[in-house]
C-alpha atoms as a PDB file:
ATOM      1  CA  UNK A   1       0.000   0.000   0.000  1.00  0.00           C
ATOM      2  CA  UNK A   2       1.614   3.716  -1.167  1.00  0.00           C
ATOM      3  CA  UNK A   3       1.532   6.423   1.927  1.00  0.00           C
ATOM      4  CA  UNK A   4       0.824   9.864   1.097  1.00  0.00           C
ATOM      5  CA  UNK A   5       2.707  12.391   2.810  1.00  0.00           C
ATOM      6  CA  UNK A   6      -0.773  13.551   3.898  1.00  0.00           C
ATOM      7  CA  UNK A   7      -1.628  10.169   5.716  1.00  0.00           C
ATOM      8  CA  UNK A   8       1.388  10.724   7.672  1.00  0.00           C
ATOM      9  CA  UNK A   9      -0.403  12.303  10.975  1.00  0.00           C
ATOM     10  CA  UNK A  10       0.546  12.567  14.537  1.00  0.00           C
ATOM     11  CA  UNK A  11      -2.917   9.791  15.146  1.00  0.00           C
ATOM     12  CA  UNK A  12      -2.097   7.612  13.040  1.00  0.00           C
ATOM     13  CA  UNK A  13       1.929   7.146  13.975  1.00  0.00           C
ATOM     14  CA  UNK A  14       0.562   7.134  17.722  1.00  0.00           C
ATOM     15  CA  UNK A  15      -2.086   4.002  15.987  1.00  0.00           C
ATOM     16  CA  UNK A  16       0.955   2.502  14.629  1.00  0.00           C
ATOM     17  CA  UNK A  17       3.197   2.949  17.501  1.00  0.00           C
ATOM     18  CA  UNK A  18       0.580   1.337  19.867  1.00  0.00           C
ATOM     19  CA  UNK A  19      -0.137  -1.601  17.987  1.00  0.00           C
ATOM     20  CA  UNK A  20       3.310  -2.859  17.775  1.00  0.00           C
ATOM     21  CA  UNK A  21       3.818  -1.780  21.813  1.00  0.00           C
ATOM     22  CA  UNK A  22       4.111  -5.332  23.264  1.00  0.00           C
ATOM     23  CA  UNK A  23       1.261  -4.292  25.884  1.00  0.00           C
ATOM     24  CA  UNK A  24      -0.342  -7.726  26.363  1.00  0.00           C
ATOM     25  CA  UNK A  25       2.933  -8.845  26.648  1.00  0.00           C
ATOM     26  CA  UNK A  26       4.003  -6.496  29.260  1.00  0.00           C
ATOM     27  CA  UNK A  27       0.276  -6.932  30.958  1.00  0.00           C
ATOM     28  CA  UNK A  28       1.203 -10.725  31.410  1.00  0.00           C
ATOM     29  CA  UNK A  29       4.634 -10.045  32.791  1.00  0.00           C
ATOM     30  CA  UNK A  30       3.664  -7.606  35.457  1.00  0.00           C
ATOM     31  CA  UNK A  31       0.903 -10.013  36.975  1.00  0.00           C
ATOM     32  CA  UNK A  32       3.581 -12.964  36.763  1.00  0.00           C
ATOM     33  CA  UNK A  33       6.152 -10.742  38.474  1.00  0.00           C
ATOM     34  CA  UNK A  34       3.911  -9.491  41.357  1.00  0.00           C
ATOM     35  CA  UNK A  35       2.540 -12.809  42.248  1.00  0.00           C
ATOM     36  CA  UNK A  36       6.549 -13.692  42.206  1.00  0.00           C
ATOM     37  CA  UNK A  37       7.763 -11.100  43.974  1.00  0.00           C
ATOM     38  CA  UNK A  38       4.967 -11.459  46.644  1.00  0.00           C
ATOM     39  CA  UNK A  39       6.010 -14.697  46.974  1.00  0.00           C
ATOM     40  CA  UNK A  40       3.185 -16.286  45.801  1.00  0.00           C
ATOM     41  CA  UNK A  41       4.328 -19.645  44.508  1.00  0.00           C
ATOM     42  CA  UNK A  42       2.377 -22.672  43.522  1.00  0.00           C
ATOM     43  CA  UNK A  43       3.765 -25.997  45.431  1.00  0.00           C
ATOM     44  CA  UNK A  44       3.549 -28.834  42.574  1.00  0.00           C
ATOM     45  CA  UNK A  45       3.834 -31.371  45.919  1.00  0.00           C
ATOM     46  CA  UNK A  46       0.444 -29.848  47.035  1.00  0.00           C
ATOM     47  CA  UNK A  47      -1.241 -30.403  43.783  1.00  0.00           C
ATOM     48  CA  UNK A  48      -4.282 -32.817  44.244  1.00  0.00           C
ATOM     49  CA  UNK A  49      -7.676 -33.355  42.839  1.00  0.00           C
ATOM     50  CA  UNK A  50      -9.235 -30.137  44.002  1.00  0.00           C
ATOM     51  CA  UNK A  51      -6.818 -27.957  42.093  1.00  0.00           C
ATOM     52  CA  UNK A  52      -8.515 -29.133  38.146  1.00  0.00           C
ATOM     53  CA  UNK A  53     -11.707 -28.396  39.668  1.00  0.00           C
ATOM     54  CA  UNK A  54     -12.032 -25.027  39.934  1.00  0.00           C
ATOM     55  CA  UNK A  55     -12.132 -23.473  36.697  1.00  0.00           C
ATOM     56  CA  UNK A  56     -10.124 -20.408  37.065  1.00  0.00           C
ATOM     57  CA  UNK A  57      -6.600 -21.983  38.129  1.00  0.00           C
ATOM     58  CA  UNK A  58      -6.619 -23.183  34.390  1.00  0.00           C
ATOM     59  CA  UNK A  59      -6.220 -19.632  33.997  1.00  0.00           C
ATOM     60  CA  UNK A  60      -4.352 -18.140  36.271  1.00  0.00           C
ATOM     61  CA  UNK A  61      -1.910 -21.172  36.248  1.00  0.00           C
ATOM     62  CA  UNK A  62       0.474 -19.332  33.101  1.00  0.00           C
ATOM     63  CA  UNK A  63       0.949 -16.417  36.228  1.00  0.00           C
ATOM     64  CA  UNK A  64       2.249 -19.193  38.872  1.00  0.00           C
ATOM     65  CA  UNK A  65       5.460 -20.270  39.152  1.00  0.00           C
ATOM     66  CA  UNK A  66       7.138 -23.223  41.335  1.00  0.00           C
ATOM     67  CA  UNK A  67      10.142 -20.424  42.173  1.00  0.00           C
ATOM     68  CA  UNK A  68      11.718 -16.878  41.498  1.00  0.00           C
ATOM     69  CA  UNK A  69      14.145 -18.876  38.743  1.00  0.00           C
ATOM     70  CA  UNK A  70      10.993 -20.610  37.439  1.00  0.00           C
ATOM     71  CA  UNK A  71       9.520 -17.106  37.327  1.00  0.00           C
ATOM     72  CA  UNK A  72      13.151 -15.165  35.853  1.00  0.00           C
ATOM     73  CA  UNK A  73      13.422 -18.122  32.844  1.00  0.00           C
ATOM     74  CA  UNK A  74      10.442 -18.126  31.733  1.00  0.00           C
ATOM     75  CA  UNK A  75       9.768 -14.466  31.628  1.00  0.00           C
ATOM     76  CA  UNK A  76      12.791 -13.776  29.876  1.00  0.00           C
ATOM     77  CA  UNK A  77      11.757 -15.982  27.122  1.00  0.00           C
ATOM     78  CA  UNK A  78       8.153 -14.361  26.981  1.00  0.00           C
ATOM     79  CA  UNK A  79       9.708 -10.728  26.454  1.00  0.00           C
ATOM     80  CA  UNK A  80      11.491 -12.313  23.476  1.00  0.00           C
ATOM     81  CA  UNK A  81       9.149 -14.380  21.823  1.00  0.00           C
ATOM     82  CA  UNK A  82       6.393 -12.384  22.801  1.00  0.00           C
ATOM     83  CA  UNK A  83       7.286  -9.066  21.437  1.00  0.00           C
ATOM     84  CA  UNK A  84       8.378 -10.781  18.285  1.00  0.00           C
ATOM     85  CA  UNK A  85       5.102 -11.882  17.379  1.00  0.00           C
ATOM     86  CA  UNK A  86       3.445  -8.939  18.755  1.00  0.00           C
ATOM     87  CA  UNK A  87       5.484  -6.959  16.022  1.00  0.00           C
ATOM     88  CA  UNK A  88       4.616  -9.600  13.547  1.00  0.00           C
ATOM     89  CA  UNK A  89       0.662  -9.318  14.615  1.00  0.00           C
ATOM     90  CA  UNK A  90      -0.952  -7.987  17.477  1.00  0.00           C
ATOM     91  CA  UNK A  91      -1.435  -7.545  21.031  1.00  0.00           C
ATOM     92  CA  UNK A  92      -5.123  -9.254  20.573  1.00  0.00           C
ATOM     93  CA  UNK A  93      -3.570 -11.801  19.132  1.00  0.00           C
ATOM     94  CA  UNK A  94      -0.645 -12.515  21.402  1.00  0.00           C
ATOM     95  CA  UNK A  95      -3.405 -12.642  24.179  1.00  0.00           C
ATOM     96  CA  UNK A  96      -5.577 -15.128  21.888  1.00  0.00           C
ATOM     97  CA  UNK A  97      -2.225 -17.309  20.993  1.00  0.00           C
ATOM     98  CA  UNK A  98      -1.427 -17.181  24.722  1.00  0.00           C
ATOM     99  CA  UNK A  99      -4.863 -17.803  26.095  1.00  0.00           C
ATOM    100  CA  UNK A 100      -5.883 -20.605  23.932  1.00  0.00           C
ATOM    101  CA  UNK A 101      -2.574 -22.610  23.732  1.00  0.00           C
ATOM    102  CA  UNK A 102      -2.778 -22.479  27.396  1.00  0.00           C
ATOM    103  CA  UNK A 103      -6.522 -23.738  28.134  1.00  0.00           C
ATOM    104  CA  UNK A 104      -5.999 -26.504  25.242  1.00  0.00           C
ATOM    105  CA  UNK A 105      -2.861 -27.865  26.437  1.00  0.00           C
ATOM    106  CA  UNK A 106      -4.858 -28.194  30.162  1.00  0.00           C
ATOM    107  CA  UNK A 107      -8.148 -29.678  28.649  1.00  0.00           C
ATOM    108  CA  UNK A 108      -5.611 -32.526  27.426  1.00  0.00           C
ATOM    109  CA  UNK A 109      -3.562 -32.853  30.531  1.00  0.00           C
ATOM    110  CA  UNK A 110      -6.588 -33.113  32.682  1.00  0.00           C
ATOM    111  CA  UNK A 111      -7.260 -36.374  31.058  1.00  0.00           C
ATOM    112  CA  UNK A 112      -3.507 -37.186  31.733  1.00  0.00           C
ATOM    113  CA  UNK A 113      -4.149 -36.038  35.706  1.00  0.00           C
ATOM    114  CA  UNK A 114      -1.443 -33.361  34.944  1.00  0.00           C
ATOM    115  CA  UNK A 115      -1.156 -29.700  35.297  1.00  0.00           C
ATOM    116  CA  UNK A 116       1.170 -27.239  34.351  1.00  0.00           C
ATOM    117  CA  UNK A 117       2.272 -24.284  36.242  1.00  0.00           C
ATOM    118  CA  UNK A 118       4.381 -21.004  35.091  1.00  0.00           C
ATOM    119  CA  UNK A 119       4.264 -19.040  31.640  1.00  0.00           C
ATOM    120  CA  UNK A 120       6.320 -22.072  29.594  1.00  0.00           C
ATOM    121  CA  UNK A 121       3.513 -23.471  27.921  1.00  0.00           C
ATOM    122  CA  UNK A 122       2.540 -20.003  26.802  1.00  0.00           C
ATOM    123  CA  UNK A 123       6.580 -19.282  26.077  1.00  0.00           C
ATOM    124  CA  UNK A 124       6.575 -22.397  23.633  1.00  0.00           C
ATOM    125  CA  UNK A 125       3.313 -21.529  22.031  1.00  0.00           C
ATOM    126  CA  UNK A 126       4.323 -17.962  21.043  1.00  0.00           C
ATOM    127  CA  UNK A 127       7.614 -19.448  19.896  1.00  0.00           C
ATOM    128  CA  UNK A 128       5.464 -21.896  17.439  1.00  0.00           C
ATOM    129  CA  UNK A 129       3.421 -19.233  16.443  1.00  0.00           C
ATOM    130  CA  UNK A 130       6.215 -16.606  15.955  1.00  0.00           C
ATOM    131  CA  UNK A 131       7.829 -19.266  13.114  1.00  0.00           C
ATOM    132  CA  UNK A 132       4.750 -19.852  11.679  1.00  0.00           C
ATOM    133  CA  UNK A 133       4.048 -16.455  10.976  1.00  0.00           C
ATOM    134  CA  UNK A 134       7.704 -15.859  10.185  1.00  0.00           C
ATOM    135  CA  UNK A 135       7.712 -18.720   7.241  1.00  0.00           C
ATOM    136  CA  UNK A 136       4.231 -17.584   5.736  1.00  0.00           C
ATOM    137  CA  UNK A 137       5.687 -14.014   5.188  1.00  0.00           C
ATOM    138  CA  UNK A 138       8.890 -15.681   3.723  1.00  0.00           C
ATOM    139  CA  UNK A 139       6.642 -17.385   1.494  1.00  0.00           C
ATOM    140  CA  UNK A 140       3.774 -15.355   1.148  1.00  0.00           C
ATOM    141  CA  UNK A 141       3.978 -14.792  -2.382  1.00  0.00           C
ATOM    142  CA  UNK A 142       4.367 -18.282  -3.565  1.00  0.00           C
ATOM    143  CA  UNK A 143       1.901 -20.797  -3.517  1.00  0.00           C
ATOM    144  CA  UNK A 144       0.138 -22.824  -1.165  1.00  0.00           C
ATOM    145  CA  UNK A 145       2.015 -25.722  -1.688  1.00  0.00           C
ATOM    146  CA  UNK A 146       5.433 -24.512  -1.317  1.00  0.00           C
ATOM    147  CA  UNK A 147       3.858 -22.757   1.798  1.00  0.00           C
ATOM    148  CA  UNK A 148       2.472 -26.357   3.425  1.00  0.00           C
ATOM    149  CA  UNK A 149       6.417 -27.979   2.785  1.00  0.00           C
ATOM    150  CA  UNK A 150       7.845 -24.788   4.748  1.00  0.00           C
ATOM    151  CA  UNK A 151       6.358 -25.115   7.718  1.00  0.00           C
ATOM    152  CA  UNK A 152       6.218 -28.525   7.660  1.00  0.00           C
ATOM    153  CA  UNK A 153      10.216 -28.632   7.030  1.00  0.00           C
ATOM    154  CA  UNK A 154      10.297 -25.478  10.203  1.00  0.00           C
ATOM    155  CA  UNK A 155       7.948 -27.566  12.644  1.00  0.00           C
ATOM    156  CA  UNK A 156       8.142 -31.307  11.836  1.00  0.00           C
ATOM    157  CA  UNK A 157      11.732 -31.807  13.631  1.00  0.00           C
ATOM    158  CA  UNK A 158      11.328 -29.474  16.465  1.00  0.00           C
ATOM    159  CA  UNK A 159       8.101 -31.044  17.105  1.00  0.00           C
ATOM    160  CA  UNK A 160      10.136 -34.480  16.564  1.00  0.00           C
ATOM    161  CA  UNK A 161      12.604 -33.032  19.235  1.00  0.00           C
ATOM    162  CA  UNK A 162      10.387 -32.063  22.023  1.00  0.00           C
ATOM    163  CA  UNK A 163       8.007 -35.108  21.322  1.00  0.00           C
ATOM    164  CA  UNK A 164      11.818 -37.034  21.934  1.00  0.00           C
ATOM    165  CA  UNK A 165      12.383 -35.077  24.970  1.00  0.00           C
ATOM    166  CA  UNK A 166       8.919 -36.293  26.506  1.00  0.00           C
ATOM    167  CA  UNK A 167      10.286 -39.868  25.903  1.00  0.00           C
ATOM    168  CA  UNK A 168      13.429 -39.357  27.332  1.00  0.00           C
ATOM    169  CA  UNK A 169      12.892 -37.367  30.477  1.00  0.00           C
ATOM    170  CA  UNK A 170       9.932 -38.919  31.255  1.00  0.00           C
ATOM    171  CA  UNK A 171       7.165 -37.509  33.716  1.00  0.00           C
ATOM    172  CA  UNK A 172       9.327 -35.324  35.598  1.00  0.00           C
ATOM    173  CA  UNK A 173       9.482 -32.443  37.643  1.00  0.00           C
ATOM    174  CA  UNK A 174       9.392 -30.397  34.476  1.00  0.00           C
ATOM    175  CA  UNK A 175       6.621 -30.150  32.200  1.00  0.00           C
ATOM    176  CA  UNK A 176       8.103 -31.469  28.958  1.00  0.00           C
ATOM    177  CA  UNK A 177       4.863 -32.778  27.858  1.00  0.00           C
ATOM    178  CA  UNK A 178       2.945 -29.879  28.242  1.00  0.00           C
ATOM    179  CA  UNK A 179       5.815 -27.457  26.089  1.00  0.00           C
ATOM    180  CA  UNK A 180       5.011 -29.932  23.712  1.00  0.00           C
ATOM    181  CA  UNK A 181       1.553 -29.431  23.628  1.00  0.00           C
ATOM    182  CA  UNK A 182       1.801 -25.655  23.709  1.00  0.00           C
ATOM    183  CA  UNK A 183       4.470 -25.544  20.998  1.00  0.00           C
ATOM    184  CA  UNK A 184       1.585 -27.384  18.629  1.00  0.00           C
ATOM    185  CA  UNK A 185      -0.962 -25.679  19.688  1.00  0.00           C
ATOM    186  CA  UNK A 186       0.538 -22.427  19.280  1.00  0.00           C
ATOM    187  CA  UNK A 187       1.822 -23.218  15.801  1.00  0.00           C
ATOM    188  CA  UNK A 188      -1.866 -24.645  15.028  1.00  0.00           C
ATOM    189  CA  UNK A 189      -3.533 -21.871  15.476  1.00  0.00           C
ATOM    190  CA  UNK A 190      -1.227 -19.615  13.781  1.00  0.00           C
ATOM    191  CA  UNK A 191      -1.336 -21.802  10.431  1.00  0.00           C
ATOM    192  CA  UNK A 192      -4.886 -21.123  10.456  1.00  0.00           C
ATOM    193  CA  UNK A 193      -4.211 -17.463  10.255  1.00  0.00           C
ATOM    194  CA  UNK A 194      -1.600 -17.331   7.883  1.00  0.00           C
ATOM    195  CA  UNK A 195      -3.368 -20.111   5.359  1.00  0.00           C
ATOM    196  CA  UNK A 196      -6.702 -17.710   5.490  1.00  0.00           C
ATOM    197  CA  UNK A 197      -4.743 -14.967   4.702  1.00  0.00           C
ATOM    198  CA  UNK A 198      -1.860 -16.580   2.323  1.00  0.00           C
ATOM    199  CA  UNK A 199      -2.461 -14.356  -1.239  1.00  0.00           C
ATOM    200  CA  UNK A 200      -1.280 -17.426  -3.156  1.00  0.00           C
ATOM    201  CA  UNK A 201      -3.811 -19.539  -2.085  1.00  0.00           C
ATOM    202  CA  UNK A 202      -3.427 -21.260  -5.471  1.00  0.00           C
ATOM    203  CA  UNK A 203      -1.226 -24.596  -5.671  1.00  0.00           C
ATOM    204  CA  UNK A 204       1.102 -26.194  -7.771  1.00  0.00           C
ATOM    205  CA  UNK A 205      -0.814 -29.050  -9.045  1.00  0.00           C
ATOM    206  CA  UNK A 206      -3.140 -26.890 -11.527  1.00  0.00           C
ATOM    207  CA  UNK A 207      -7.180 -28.472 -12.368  1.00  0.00           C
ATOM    208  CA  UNK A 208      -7.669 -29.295 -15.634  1.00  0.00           C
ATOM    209  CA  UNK A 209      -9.817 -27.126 -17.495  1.00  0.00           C
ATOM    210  CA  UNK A 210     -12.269 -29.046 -18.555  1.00  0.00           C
ATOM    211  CA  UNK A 211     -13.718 -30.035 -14.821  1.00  0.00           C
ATOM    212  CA  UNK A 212     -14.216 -26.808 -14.308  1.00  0.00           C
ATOM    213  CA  UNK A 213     -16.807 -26.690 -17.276  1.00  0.00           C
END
């Protein structure tokens, strides 16, 4: 789209300016950091039935951390990842990416009796969502083909890695198994953004003309 010299106005540099401030991401951070620096922890040796049955700790789980070094590594990855993809999209749709990557990946531990604490699951699904977006504007002009085979070549192997990781550690202390559901759901629901708004929408094997008479 060509600017005009006119369009350039204080409102809508402020517009601009806001939309690519990381505020959901900066939001998120100062709730996680005041619950940490409060010292309000959640005890994974305390967890018990009770805990999945009140529907808001699904929720405010991604603020609560085991520790203040659960709390710092995590966080630092979230600035990252998180103002990446808020640059690449939006705040609303950090906070949807966030939000929903965090409720699915708890829907499907419950069934597993787990339960993830701390802003990792989130961390990994911004991280997913961040390449996905990254690879459809890489390949935004070619078509949807080439587009599939790119982010299958960027997520197959990580996904292959983390899913390897499970296996190996095992069902410990850390939630391996619940990055790697975040990291797919994240990346999920970004490919359904970028394929409903991928321009080349056309692929490489062509119809033939006559089925389309």
């Amino acid at each position: 789209m060509n600017v005009e010299v006119g369009d350039v106005t204080p409102r809508r540099v402020a517009k601009v300016v806001l939309s690519n401030f990381p505020v959901t991401v900066l939001v998120f951070t100062g709730i996680a950091w005041w619950l940490a620096d409060s010292g309000i922890y959640f005890d994974p040796a305390r967890f018990d039935a009770t805990v999945l049955l009140n529907p808001l700790n699904y929720f405010l789980s991604m603020f609560l951390h085991a520790d203040w070094s659960h709390f710092a590594g995590n966080i630092r990855m979230w600035l990252v990842f998180g103002t990446i993809l808020t640059v690449f999209t939006s705040n609303r749709h950090v906070l949807l990416v966030a939000v929903a990557s965090h409720l699915l990946t708890h829907v499907v531990g419950v069934f597993m009796f787990r339960f993830g604490i701390g802003m990792s699951i989130v961390v990994f699904a911004v991280i997913a969502a961040a390449l996905v977006r990254a690879t459809g504007y890489a390949f935004q002009n070619a078509s949807l083909d080439s587009l599939q085979a790119a982010l299958a070549g960027v997520l197959a192997p990580l996904l292959g890695v983390l899913f390897v990781v499970v296996l190996v550690a095992g069902g410990g202390r850390i939630g391996h198994f619940d990055h790697f559901l975040g990291f797919l759901f994240g990346g999920a629901i970004e490919m359904v953004y970028v394929f409903s708004s991928h321009e080349g929408m056309q692929t490489e094997r062509s119809v033939p003309e006559r089925i389309g008479r």
